[in-house]
C-alpha atoms as a PDB file:
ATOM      1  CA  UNK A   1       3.196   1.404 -11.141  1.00  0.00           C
ATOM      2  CA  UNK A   2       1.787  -1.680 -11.595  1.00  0.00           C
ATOM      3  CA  UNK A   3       3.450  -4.613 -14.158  1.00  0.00           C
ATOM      4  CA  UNK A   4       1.836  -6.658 -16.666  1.00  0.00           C
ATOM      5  CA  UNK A   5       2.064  -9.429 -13.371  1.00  0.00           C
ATOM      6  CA  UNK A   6       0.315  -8.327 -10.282  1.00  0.00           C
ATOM      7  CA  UNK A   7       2.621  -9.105  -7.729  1.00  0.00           C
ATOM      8  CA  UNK A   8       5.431  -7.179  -9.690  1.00  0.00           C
ATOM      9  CA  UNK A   9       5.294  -3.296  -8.804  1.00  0.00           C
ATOM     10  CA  UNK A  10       7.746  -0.464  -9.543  1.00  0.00           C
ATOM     11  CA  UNK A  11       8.044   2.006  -6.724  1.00  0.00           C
ATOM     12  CA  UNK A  12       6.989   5.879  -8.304  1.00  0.00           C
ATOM     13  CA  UNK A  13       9.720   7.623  -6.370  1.00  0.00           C
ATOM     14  CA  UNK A  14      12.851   5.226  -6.731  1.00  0.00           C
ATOM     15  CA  UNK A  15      11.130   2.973  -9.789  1.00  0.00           C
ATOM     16  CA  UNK A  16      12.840  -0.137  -8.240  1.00  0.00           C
ATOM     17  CA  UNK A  17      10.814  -2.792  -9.192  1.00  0.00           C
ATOM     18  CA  UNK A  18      10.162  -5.895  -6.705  1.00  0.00           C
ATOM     19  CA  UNK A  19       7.329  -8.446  -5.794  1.00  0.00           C
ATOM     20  CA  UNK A  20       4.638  -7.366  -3.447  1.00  0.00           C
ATOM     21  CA  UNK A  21       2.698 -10.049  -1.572  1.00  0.00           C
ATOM     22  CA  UNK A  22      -0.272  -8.757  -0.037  1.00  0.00           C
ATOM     23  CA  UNK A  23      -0.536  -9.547   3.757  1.00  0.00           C
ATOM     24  CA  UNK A  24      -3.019 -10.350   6.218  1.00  0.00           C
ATOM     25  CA  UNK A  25      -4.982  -7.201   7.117  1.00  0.00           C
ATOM     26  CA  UNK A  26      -4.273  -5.699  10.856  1.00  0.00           C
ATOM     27  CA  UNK A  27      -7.056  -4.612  12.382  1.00  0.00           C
ATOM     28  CA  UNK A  28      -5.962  -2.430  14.920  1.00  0.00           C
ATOM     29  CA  UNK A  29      -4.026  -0.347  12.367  1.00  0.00           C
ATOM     30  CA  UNK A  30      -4.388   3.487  13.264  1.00  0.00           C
ATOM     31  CA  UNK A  31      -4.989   6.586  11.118  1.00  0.00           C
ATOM     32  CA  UNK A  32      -2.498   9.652  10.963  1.00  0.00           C
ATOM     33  CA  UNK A  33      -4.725  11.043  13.777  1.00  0.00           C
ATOM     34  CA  UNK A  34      -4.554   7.688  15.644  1.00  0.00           C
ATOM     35  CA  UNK A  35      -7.662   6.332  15.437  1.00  0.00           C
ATOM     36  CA  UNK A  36      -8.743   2.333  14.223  1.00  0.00           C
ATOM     37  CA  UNK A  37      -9.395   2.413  11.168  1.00  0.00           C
ATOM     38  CA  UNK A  38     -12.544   0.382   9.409  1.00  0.00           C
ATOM     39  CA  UNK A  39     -12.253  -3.014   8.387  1.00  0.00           C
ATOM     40  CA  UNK A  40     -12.907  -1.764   5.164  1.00  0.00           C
ATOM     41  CA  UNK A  41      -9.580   0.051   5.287  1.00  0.00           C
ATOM     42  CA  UNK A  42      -7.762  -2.064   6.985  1.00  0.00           C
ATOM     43  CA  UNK A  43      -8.195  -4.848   4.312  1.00  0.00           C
ATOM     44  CA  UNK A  44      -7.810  -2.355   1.517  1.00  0.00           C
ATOM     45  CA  UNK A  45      -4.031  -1.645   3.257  1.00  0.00           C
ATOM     46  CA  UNK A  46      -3.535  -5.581   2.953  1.00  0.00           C
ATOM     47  CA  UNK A  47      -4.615  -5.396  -0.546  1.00  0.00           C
ATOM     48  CA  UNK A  48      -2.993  -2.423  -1.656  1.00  0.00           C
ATOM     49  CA  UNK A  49      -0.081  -0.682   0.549  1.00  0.00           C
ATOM     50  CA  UNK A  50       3.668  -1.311  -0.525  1.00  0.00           C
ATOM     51  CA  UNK A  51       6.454  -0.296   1.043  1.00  0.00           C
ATOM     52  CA  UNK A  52       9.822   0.130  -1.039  1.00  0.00           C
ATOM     53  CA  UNK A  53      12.363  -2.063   0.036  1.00  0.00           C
ATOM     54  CA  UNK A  54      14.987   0.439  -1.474  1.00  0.00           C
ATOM     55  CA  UNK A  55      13.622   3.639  -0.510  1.00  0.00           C
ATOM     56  CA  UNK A  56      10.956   2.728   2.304  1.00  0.00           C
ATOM     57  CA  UNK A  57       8.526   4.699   0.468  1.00  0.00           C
ATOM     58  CA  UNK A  58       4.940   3.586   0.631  1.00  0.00           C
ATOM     59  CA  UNK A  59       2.462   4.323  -2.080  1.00  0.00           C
ATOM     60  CA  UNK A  60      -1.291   2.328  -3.233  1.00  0.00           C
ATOM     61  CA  UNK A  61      -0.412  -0.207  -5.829  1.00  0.00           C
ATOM     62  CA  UNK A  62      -3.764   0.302  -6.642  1.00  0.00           C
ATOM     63  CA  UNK A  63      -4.572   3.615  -8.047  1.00  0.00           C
ATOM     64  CA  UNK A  64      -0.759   4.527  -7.532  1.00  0.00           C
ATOM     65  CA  UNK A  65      -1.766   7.293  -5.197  1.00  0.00           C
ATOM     66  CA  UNK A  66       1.937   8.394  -3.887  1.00  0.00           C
ATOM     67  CA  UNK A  67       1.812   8.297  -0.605  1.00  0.00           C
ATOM     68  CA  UNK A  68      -0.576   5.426   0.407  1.00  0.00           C
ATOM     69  CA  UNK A  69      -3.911   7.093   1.368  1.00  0.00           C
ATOM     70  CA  UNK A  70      -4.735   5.771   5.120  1.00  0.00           C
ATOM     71  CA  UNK A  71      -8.581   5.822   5.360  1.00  0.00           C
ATOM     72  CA  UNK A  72      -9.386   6.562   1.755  1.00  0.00           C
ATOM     73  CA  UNK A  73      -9.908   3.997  -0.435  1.00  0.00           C
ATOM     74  CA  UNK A  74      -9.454   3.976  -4.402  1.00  0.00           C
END
């Protein structure tokens, strides 16, 4: 879940909260059935995909989808 500061987010399975920097999108990053995914997506996963630092879970700071949704986008 998101905090009142953007680069503040809470994980939804541990709810350790922690700063989130988004990163530079990769390109070559493959779906679950191993194929590139769009540039579209890929910069969405920049944007939007955490990892926990306490848990390693990985959910979509932006429509909190639990876990992050490779190739969908909010």
């Amino acid at each position: 879940m998101m905090s009142n500061s953007d680069d503040i987010v809470q994980c939804p399975n541990c709810n350790e909260v922690f700063s989130f920097n988004p990163s530079a999108p990769n390109y070559a990053a493959k779906d679950e059935t191993g194929k590139t995914v769009s540039r579209e997506t890929a910069e969405h996963m920049a944007q939007y995909r955490v990892r926990c630092a306490g848990c390693t879970h990985n959910f979509c700071t932006g429509c909190k989808k639990d876990p992050y949704h490779i190739s969908m986008n909010c």
